[in-house]
N, C-alpha and C. Protein backbone atom coordinates (compact mmCIF):
# COMPACT_ATOMS: atom_id res chain seq x y z
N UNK A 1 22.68 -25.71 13.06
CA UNK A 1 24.10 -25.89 12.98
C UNK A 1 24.74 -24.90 13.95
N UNK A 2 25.65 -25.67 14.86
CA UNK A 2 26.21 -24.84 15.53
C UNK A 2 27.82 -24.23 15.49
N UNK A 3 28.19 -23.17 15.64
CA UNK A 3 29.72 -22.78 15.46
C UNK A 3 29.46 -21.96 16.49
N UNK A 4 31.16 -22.59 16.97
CA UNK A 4 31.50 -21.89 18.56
C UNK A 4 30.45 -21.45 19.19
N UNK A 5 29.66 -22.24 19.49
CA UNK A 5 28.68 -22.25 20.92
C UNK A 5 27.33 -21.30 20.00
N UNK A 6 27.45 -20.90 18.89
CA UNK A 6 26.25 -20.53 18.51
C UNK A 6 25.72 -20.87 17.56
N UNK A 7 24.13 -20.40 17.36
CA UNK A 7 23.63 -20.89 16.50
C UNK A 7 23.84 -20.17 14.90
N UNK A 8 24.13 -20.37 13.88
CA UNK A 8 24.55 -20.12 12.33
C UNK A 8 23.71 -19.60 11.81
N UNK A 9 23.55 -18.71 11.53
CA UNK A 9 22.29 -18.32 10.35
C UNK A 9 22.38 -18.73 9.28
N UNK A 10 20.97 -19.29 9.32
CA UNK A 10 20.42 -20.15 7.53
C UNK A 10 20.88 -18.44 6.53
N UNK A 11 21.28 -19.47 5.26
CA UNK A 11 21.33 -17.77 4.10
C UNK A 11 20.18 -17.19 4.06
N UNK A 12 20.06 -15.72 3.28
CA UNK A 12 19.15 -15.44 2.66
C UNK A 12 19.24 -15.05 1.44
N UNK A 13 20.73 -15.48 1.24
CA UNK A 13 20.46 -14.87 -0.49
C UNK A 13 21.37 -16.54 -1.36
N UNK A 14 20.72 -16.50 -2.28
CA UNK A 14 20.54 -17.75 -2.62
C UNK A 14 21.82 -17.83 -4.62
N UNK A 15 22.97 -18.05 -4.86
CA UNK A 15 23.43 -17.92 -6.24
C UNK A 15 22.79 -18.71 -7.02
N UNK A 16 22.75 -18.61 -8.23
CA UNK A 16 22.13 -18.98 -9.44
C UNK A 16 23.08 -18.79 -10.67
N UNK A 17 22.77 -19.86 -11.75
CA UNK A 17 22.83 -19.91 -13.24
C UNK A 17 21.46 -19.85 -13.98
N UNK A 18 21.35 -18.92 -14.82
CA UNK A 18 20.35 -19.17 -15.90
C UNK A 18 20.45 -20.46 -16.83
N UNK A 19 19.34 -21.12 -17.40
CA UNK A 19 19.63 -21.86 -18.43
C UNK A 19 20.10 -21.06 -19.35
N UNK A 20 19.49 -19.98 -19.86
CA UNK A 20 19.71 -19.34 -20.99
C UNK A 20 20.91 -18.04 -20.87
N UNK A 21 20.01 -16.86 -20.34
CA UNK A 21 20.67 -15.59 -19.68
C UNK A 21 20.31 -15.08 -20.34
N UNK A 22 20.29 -13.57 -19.60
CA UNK A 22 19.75 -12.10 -20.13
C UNK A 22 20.47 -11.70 -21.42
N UNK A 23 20.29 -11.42 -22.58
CA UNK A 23 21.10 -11.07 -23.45
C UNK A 23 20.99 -9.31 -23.39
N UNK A 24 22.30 -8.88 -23.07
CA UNK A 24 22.37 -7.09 -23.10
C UNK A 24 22.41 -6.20 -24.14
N UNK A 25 22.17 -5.32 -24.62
CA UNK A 25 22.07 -4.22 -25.80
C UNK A 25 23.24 -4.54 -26.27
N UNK A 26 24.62 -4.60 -25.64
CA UNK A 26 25.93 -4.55 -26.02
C UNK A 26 26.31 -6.13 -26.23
N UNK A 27 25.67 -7.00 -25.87
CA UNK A 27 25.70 -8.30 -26.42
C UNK A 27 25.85 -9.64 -25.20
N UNK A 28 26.41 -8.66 -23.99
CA UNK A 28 27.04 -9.18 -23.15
C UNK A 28 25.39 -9.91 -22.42
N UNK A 29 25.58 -11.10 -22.08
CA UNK A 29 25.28 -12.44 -21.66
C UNK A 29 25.08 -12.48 -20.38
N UNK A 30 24.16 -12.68 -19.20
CA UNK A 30 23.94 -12.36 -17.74
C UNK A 30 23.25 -13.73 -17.43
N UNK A 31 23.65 -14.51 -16.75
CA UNK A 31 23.63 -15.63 -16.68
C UNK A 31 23.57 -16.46 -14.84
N UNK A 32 24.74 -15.55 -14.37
CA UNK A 32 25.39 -16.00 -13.13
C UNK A 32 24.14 -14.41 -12.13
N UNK A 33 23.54 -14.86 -10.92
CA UNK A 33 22.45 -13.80 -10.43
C UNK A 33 22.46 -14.44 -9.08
N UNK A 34 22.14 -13.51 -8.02
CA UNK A 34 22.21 -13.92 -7.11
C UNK A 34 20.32 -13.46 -6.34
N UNK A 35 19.72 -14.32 -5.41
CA UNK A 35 17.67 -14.22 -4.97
C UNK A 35 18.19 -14.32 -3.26
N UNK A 36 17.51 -13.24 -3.31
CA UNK A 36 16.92 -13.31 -1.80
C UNK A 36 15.83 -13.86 -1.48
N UNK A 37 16.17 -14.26 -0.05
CA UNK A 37 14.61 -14.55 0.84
C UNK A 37 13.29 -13.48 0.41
N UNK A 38 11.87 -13.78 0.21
CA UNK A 38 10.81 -12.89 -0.22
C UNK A 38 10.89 -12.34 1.50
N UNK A 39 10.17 -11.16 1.75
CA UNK A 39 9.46 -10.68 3.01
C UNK A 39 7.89 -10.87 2.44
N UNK A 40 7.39 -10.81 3.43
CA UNK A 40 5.44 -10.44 3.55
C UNK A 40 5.29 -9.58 2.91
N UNK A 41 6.10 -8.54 2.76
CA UNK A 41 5.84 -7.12 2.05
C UNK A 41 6.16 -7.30 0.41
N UNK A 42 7.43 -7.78 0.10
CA UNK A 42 7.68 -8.07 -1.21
C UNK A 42 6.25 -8.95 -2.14
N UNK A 43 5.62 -9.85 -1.35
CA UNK A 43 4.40 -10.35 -1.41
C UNK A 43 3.04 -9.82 -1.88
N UNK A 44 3.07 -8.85 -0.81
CA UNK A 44 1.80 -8.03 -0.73
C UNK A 44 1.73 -6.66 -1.48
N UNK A 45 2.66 -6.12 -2.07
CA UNK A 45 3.18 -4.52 -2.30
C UNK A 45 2.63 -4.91 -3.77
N UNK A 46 3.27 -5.81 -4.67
CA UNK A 46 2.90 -5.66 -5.88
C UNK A 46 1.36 -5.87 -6.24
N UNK A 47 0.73 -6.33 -5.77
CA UNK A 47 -0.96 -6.19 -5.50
C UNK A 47 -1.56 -5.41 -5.47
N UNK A 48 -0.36 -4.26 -5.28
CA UNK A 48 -1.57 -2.53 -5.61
C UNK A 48 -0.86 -2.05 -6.98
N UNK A 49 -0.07 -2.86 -7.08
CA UNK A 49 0.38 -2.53 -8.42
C UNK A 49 -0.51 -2.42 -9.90
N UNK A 50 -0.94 -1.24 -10.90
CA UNK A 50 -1.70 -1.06 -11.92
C UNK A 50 -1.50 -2.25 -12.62
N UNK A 51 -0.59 -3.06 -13.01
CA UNK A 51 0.21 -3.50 -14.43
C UNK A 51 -0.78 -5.38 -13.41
N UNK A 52 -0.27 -5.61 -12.08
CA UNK A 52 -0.95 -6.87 -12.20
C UNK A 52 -2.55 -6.17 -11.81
N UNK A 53 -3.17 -5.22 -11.50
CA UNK A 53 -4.40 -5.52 -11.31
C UNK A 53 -5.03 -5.49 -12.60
N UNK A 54 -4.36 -4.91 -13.99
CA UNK A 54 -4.52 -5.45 -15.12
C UNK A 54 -4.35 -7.11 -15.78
N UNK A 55 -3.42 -7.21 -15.12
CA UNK A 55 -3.19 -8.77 -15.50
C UNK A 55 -1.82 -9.47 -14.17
N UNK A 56 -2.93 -9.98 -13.83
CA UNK A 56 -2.22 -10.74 -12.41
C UNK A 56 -1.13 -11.92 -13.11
N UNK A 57 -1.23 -12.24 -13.99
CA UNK A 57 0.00 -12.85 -14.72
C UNK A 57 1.79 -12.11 -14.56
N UNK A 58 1.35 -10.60 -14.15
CA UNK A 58 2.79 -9.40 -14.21
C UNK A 58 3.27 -9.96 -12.63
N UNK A 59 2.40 -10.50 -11.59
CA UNK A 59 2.73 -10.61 -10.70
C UNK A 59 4.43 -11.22 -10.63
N UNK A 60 4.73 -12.21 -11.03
CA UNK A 60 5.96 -13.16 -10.67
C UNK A 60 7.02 -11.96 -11.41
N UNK A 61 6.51 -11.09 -12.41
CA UNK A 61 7.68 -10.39 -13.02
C UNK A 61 8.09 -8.99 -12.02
N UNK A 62 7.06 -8.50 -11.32
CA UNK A 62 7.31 -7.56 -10.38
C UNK A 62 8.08 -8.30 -9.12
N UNK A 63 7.49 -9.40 -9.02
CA UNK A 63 8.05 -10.02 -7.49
C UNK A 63 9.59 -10.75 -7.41
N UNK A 64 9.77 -11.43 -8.40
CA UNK A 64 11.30 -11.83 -9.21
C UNK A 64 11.92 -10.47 -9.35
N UNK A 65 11.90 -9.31 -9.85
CA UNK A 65 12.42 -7.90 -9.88
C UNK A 65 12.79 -7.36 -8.78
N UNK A 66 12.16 -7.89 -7.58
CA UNK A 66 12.43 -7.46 -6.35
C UNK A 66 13.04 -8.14 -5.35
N UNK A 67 13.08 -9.49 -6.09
CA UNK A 67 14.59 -10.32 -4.90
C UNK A 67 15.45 -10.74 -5.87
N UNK A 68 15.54 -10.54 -6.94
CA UNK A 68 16.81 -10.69 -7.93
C UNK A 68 17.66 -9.57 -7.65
N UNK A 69 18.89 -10.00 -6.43
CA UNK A 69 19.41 -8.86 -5.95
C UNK A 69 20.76 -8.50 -7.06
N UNK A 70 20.89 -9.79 -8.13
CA UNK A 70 22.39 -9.26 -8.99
C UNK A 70 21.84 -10.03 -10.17
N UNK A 71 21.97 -9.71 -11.43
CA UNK A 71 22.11 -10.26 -12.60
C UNK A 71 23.65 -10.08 -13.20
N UNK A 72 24.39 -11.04 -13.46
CA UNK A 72 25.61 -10.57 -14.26
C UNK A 72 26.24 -9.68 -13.53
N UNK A 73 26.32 -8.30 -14.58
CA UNK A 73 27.03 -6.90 -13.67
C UNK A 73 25.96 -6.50 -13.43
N UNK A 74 24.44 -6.45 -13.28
CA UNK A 74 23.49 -5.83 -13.55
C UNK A 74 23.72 -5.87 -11.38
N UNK A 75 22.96 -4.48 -11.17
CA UNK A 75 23.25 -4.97 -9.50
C UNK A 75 21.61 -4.43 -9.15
N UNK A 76 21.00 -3.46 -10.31
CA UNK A 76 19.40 -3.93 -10.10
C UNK A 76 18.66 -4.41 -11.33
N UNK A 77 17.98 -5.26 -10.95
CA UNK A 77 17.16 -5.79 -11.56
C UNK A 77 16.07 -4.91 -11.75
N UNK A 78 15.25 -4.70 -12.79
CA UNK A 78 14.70 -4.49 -13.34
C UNK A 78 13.06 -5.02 -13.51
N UNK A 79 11.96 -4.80 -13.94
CA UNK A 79 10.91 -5.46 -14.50
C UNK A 79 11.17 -5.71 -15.77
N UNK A 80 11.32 -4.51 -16.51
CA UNK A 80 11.80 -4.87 -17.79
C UNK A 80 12.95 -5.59 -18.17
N UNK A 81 13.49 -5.91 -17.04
CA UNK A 81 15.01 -7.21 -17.53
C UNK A 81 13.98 -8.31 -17.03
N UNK A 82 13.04 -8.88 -16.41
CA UNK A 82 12.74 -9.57 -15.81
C UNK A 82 11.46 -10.22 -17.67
N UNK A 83 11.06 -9.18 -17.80
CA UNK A 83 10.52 -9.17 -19.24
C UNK A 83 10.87 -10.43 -20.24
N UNK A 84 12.39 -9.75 -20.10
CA UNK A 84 12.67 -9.86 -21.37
C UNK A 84 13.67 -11.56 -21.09
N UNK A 85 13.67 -11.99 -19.92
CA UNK A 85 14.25 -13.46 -20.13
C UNK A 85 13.68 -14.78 -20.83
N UNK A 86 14.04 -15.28 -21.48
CA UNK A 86 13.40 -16.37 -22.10
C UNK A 86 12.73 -16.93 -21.09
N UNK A 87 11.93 -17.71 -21.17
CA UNK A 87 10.76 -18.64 -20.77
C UNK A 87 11.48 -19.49 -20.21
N UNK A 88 12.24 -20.22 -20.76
CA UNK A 88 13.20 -21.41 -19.79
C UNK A 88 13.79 -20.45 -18.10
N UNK A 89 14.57 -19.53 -17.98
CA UNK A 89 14.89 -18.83 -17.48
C UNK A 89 13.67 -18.21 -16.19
N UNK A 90 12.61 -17.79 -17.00
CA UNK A 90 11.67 -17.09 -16.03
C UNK A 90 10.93 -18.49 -15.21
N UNK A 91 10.92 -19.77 -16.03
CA UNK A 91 10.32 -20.81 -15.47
C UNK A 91 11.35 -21.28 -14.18
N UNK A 92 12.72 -21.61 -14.47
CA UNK A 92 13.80 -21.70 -13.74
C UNK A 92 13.81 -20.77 -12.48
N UNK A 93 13.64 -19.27 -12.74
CA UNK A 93 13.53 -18.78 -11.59
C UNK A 93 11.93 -18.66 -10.91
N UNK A 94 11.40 -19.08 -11.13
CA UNK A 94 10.02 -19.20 -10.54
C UNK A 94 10.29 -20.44 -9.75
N UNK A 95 10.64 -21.72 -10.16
CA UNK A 95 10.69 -22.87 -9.34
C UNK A 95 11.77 -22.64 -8.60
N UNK A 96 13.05 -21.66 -8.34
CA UNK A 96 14.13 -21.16 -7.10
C UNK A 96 13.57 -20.33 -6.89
N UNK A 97 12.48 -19.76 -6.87
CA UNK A 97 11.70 -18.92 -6.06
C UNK A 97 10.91 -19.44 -4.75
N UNK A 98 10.14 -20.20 -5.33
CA UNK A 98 8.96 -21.27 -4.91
C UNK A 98 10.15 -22.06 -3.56
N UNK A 99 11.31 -22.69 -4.13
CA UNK A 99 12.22 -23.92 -2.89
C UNK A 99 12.50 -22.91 -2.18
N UNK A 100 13.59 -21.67 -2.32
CA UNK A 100 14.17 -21.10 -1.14
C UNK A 100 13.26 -20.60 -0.68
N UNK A 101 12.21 -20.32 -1.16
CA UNK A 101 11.08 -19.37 -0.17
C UNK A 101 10.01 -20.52 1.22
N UNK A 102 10.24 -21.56 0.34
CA UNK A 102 9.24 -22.85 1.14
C UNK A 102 10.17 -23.67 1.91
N UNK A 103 11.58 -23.76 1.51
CA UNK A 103 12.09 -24.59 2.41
C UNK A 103 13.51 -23.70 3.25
N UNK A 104 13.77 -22.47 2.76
CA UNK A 104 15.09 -22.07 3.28
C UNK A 104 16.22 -22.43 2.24
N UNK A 105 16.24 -23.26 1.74
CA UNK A 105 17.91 -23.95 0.81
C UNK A 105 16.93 -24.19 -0.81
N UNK A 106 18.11 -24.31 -1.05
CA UNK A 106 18.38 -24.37 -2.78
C UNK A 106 18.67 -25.95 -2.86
N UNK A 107 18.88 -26.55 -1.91
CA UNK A 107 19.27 -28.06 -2.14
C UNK A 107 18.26 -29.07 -2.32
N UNK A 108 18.04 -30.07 -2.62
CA UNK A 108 16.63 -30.43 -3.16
C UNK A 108 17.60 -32.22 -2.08
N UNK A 109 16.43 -33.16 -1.76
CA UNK A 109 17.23 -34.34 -1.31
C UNK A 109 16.29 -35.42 -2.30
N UNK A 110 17.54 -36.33 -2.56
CA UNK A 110 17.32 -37.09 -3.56
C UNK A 110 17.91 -38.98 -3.70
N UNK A 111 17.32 -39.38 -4.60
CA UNK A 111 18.11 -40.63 -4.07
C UNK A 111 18.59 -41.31 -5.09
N UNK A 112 19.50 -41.92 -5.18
CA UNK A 112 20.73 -42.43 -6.35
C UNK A 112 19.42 -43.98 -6.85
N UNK A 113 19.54 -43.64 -8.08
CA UNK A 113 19.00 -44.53 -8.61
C UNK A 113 19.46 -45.85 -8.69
N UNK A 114 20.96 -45.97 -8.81
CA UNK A 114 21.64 -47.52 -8.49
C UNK A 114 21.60 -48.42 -7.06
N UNK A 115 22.02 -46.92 -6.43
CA UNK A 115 22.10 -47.65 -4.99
C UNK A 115 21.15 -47.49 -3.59
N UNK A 116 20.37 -46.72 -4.17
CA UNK A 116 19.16 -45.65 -3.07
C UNK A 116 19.66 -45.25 -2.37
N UNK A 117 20.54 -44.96 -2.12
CA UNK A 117 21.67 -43.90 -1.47
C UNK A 117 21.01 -42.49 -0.76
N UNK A 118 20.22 -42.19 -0.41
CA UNK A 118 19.75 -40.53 -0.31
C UNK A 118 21.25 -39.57 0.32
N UNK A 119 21.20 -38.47 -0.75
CA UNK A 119 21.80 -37.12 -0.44
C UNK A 119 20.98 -36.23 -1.46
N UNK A 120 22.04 -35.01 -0.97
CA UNK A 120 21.69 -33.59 -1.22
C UNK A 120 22.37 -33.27 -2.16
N UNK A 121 21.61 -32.59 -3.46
CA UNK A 121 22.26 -31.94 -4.56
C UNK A 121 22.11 -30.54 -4.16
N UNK A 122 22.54 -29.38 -4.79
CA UNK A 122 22.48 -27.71 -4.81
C UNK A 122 22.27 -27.78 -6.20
N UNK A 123 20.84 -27.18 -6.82
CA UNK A 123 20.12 -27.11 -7.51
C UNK A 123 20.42 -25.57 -8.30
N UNK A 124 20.97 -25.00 -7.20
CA UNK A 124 20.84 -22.97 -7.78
C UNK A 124 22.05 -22.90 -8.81
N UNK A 125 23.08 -23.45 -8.77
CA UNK A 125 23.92 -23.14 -9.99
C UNK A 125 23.67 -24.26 -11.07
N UNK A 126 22.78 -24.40 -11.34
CA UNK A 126 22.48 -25.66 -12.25
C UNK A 126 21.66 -25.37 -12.90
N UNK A 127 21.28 -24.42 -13.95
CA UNK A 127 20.86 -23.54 -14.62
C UNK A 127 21.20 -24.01 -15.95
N UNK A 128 21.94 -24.91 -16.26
CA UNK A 128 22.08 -25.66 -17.88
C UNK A 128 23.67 -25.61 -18.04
């Protein structure tokens, strides 16, 4: 895409809705979060990490902790917030992990069941 004679940079940080949301000590509800693009390094770093060479399952919770650049008011994320999201939520952000990282966009292309129509939905605020 071009504007005024140049080329646009694709995003790298991607908004989101939880299905569920973080529930806070004080009660307050975190829902609305904003994911960055992974680097090679965000990738590779948690691999020397104790917690997955105990259980490589911790992997997605260290690596989600590290491009979950906003939860709510939360402005770092955490492992232990990453913990503690329901399952709908950690599944949700694993599959907007997986698209913006493999394709660049949050938009998924699709086709109208009445009319086969193909367009583009935005998938990242659609969290329930």
């Amino acid at each position: 895409m071009e504007l005024n004679g140049s080329v646009a940079a694709a995003p790298t940080e991607f908004a989101f809705t939880l299905p569920r949301g973080l529930t806070a000590p004080d009660g307050t509800v975190h829902r609305d979060g904003t994911m960055r693009l992974a680097t090679a390094f965000d990738e590779i770093e948690p691999l020397r990490d104790p917690r997955v060479r105990a259980n490589p399952g911790y992997l997605v919770i260290i690596l989600l902790a590290r491009v979950i650049t906003r939860l709510g008011t939360m402005e770092h994320v955490s492992t232990h917030a990453v913990e503690h999201l329901y399952a709908a939520d950690l599944a949700y952000l694993q599959e907007l992990y997986q698209r913006v990282n493999a394709t660049g966009s949050s938009r998924l292309q699709v086709d109208c069941p009445h009319c086969s129509g193909a367009f583009e939905v935005e998938t990242a605020g659609l969290g329930g």
